[in-house]
Protein backbone atom coordinates (compact mmCIF):
# COMPACT_ATOMS: atom_id res chain seq x y z
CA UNK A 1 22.58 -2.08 13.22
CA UNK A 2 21.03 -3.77 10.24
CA UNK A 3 17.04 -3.56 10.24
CA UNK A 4 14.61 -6.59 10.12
CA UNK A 5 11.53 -5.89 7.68
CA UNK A 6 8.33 -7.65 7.86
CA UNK A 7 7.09 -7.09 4.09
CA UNK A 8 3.79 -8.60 2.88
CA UNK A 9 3.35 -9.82 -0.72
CA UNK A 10 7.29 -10.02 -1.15
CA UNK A 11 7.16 -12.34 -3.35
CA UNK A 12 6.52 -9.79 -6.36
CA UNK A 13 6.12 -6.36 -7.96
CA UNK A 14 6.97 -3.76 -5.04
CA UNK A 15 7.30 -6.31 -2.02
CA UNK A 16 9.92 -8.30 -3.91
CA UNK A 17 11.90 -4.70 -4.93
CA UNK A 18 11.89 -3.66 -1.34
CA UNK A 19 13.20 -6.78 -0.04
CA UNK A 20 16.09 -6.75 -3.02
CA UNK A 21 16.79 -3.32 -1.54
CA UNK A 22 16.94 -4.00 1.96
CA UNK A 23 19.15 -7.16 1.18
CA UNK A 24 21.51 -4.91 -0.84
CA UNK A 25 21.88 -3.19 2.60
CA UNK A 26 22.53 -6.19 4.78
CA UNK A 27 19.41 -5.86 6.36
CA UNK A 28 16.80 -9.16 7.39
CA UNK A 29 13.86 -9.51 5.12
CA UNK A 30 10.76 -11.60 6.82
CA UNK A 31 8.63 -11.81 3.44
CA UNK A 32 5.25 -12.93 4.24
CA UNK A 33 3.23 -14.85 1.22
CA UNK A 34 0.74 -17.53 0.67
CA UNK A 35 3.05 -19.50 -1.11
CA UNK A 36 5.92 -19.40 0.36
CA UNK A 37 7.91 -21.43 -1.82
CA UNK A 38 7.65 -18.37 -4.64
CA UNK A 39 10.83 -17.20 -1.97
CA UNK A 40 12.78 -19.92 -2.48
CA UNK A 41 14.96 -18.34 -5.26
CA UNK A 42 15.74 -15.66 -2.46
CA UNK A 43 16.16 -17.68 0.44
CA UNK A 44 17.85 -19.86 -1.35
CA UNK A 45 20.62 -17.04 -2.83
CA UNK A 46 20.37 -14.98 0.90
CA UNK A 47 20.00 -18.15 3.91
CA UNK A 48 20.95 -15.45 6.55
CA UNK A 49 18.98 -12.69 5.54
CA UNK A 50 15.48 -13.97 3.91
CA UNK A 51 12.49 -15.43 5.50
CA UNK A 52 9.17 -16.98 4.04
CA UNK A 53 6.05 -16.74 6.52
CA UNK A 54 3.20 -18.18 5.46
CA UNK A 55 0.30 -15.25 6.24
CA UNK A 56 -3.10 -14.25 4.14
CA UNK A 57 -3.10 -10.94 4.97
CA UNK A 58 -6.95 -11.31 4.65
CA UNK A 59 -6.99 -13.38 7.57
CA UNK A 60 -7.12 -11.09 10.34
CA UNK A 61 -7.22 -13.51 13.03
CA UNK A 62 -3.39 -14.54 11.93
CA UNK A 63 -1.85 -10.87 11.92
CA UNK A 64 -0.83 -11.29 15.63
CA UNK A 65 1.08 -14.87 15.69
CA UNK A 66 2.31 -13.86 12.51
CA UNK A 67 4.20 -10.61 14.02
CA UNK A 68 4.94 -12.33 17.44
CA UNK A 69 6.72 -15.60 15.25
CA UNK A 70 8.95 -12.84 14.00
CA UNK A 71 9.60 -10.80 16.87
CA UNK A 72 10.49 -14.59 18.76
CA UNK A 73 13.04 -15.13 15.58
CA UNK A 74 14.92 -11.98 15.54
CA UNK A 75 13.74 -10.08 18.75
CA UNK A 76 12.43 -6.93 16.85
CA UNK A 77 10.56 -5.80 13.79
CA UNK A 78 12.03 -1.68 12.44
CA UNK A 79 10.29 -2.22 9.61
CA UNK A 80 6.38 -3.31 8.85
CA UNK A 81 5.15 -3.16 5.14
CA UNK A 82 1.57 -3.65 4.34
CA UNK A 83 2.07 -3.83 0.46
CA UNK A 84 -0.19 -7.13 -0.20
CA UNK A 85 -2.85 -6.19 -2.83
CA UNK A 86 -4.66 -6.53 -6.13
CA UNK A 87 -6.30 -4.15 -8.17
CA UNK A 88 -9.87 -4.65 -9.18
CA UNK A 89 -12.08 -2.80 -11.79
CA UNK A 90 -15.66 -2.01 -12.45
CA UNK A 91 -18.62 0.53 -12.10
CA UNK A 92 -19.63 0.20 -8.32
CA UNK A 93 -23.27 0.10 -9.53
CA UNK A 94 -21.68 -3.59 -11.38
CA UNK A 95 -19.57 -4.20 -7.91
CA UNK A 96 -21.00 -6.95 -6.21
CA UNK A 97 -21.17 -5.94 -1.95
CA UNK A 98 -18.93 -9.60 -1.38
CA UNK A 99 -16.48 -8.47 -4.12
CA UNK A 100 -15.81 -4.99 -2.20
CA UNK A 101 -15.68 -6.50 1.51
CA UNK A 102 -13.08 -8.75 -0.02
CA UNK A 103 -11.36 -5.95 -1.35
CA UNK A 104 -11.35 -3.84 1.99
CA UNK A 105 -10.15 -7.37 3.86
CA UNK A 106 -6.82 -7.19 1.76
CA UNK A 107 -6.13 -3.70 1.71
CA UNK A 108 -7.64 -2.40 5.25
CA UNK A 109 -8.49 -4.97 7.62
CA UNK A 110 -5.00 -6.84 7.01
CA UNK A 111 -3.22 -4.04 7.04
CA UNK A 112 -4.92 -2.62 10.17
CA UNK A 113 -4.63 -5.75 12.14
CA UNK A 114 -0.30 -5.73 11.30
CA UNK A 115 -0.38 -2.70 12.29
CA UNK A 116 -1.90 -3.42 15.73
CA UNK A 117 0.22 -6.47 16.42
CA UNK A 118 3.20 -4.28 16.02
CA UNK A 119 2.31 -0.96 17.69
CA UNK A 120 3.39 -2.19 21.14
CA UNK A 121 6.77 -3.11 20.21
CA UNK A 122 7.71 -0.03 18.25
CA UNK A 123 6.16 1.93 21.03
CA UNK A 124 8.13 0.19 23.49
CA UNK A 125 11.27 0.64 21.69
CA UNK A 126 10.30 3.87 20.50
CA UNK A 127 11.02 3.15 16.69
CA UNK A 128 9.92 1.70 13.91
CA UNK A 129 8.39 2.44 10.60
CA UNK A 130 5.31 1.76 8.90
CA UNK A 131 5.12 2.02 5.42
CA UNK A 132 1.27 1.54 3.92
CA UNK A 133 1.87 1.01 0.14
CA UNK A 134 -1.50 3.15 -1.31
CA UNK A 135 -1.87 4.33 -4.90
CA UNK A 136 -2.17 7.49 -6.23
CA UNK A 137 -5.75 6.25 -6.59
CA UNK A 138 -5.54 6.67 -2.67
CA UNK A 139 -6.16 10.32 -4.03
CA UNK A 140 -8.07 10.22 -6.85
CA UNK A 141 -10.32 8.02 -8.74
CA UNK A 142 -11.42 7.46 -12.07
CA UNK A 143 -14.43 5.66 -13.41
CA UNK A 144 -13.55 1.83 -13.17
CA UNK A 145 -11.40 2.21 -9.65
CA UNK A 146 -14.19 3.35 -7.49
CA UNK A 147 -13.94 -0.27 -5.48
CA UNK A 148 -10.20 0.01 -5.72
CA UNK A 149 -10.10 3.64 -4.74
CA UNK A 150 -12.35 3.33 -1.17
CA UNK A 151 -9.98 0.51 -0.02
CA UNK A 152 -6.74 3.01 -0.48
CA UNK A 153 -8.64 6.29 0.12
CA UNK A 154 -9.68 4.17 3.78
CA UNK A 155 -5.88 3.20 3.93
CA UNK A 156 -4.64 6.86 4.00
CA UNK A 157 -7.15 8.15 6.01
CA UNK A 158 -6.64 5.50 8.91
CA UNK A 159 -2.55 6.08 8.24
CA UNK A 160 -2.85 9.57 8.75
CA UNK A 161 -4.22 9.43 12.13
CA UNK A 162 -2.43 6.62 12.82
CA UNK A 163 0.61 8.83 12.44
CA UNK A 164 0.08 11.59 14.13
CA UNK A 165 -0.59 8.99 16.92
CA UNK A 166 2.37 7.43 16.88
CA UNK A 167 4.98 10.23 16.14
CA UNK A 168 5.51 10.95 20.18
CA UNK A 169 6.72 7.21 20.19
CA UNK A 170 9.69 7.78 17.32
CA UNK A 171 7.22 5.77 14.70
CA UNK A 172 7.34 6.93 11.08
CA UNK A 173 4.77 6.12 8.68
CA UNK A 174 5.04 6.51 5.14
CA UNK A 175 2.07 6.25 2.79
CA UNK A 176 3.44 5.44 -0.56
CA UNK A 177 1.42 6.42 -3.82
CA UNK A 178 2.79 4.66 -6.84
CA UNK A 179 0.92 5.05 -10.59
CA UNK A 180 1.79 3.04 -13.24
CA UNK A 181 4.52 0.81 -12.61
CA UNK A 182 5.80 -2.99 -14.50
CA UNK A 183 4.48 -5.21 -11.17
CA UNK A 184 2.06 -7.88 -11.45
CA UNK A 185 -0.99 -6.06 -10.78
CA UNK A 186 -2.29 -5.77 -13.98
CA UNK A 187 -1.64 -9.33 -14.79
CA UNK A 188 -5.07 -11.27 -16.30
CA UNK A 189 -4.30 -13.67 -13.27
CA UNK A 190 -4.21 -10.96 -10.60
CA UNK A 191 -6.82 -8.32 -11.65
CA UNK A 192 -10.16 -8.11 -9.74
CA UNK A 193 -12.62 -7.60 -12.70
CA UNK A 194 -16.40 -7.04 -11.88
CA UNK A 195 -19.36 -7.81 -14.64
CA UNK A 196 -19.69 -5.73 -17.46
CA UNK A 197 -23.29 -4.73 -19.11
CA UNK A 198 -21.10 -2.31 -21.49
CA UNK A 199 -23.53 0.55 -19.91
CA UNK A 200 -20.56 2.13 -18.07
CA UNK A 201 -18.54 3.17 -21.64
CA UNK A 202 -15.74 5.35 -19.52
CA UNK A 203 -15.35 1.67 -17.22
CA UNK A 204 -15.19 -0.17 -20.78
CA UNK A 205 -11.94 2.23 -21.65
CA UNK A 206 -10.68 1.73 -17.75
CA UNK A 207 -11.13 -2.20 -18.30
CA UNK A 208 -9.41 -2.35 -21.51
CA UNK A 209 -6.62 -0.18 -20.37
CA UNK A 210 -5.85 -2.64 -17.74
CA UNK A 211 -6.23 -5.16 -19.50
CA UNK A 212 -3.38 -4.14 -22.37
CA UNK A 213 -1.24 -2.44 -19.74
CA UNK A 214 0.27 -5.62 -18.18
CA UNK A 215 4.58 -5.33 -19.22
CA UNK A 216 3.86 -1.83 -20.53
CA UNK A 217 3.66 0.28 -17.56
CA UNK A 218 6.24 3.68 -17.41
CA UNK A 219 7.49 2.93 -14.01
CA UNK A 220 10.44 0.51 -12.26
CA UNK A 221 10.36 -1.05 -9.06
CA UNK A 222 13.29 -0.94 -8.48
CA UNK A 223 13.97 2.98 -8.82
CA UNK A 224 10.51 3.04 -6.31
CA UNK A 225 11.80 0.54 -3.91
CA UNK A 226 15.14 2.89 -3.50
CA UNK A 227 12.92 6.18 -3.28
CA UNK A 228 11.17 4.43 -0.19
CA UNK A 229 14.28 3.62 1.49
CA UNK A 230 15.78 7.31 0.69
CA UNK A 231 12.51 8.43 2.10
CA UNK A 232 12.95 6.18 5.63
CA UNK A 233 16.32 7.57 5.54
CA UNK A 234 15.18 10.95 5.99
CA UNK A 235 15.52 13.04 9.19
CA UNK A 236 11.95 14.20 8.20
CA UNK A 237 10.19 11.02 6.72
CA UNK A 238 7.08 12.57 4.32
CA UNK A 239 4.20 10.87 4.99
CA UNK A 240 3.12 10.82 1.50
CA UNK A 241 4.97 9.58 -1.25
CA UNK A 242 3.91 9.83 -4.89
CA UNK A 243 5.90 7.76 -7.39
CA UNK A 244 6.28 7.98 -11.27
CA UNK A 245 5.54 10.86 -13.07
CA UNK A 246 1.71 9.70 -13.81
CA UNK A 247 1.52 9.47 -9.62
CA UNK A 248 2.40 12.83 -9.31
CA UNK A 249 1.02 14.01 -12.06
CA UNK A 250 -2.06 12.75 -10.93
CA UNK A 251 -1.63 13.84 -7.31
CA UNK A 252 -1.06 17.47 -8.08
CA UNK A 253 -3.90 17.53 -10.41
CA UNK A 254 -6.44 16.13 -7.90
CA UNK A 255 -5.29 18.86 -5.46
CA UNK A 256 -5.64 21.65 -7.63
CA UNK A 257 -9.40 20.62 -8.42
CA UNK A 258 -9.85 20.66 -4.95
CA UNK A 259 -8.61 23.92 -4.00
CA UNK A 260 -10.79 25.06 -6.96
CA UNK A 261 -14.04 23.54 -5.75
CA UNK A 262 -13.07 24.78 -2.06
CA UNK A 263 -11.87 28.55 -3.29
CA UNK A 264 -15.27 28.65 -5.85
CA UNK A 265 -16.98 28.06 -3.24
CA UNK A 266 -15.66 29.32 -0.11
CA UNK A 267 -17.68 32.64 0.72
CA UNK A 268 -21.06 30.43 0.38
CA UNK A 269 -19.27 27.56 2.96
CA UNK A 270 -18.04 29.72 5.58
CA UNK A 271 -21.11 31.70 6.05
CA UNK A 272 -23.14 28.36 7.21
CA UNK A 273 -22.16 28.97 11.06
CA UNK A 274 -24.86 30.59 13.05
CA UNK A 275 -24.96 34.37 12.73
CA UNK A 276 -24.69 34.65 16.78
C-alpha cells in the first residue's frame, strides 16, 4: 500500500527532494507551505498524488487542524516530516532573546506540536514514522551557529525520548543530520543573520562563509532524500542519520572530543558519589 507523507517546507531544498522521492514511488505527498502556490508546478504535473496545505509551522495553534484536514482527506498519515527551517547566524552575546524564541518556534515548538497531533493515530494504528530533519549542528556547534545549534540540539534531544516512547507502538523516528548541501538555506533571502560589532572575528569567518556558500555546497538532495527513504526502509530504522561527508565528518569528530573530555577525566568524575 502506497504511503501518504505529511512533509513541511516541501516546497524546496530537502522537503521538495523527499516529496520527488516519494512520488517516484507512487506514494501521496501532503506538502505543507505558506505559499502554497510555490506547489503548483507539482500538483500541477502529479493531480493524484500532491497536496498544498497552507500551515506556518510557527503557528502552533494550527498543527492539529492541519493533521486532522489530512487524516479527513486520505484517512491516515505513515509519514510526518518536520523539515521546515532556516538557518540563522551570529554570536549569541549579538542574538537578540526575540530572534532566538523565533528560532525555537520553527524548529521545536512546530515540530513538537505535529508531532502531538499525530501520535494518536500512529499509535492507534501502530505505525508510522517520524522523521525530524536536524543538522549535524544538532551535534556540534561552531562559533556563529550557537542560536541555530540550541534549536536542533533541543530537536534531538526531545526526538530521542520521543522514540524510545513510541517504539512499543511500531513508530520509527529518524533524526536526520545533513551538512552542507545545494538547498535554499543559505540563500541571502532565507538566512537569519544577527548584528555584527566585528568583535566576534571567528562569527565574521562563519558569516561570510554563509554568505558565499549559497549554489556551492558539496551535497545533493536528491542522493539525501533517497538515503532517508533507504533508511525508513530498513528493518532496523537508525535513529540518527548523518548526511554528506562534512556531516559525518563532523559527527565523528564531535564524538571523539567527547569521549576524550569524558576518558581525561573520568577517574576525577566517578569518584564524586558519597564514599558510604
Amino acid at each position: 500500500m502506497n504511503r501518504v507523507w505529511l512533509i513541511t517546507g516541501a516546497s524546496s531544498g530537502f522537503g521538495r527532494a523527499l516529496t520527488e522521492a516519494a512520488l517516484a514511488e507512487g506514494d501521496v505527498v501532503v506538502g505543507a507551505v505558506r505559499r502554497p502556490e510555490a506547489l503548483d508546478d507539482l500538483v500541477a504535473a502529479h493531480p493524484d498524488q500532491v497536496e498544498a496545505l497552507r500551515l506556518d509551522v510557527a503557528d502552533t495553534s494550527a498543527a492539529e487542524a492541519a493533521v486532522q484536514d489530512v487524516l479527513a482527506r486520505h484517512g491516515r498519515i505513515d509519514v510526518l516530516v518536520n523539515n521546515a527551517g532556516r538557518t540563522h547566524v551570529g554570536a549569541l552575546e549579538e542574538t537578540t532573546e526575540q530572534e532566538l524564541r523565533d528560532l525555537f518556534e520553527v524548529h521545536v515548538f512546530g515540530p513538537a506540536a505535529l508531532t502531538r497531533a499525530v501520535l494518536p493515530h500512529m499509535r492507534e494504528r501502530k505505525s508510522g514514522a517520524i522523521v525530524q530533519m536536524s543538522s549535524m549542528g544538532g551535534q556540534m556547534s561552531v562559533a556563529g551557529f550557537s542560536a541555530y545549534s540550541a534549536t536542533k540540539f533541543a530537536l534531538e534531544g526531545l526526538s530521542e525520548g520521543l522514540a524510545d516512547e513510541v517504539a512499543e507502538f511500531g513508530i520509527k523516528v529518524l533524526i536526520v543530520e545533513p551538512g552542507a548541501f545545494r538547498t535554499s538555506l543559505f540563500a541571502p533571502d532565507r538566512a537569519g543573520v544577527s548584528g555584527d560589532s566585528g568583535l566576534y572575528p571567528k562569527v565574521s569567518r562563519t558569516r561570510g562563509f554563509v554568505e558565499g556558500g549559497d549554489g556551492s555546497q558539496p551535497g545533493d538532495p536528491a542522493k539525501a532524500a533517497a538515503a532517508i527513504l533507504a533508511a525508513l526502509r530498513a528493518e532496523k530504522t537508525p535513529l540518527h542519520l548523518p548526511l554528506g561527508g562534512d556531516g559525518v565528518d563532523a559527527v565523528l569528530a564531535h564524538l571523539d572530543q567527547v569521549r576524550e573530555d569524558v576518558t581525561t577525566w573520568e577517574k576525577r568524575t566517578r569518584a564524586t558519589s558519597f564514599d558510604d
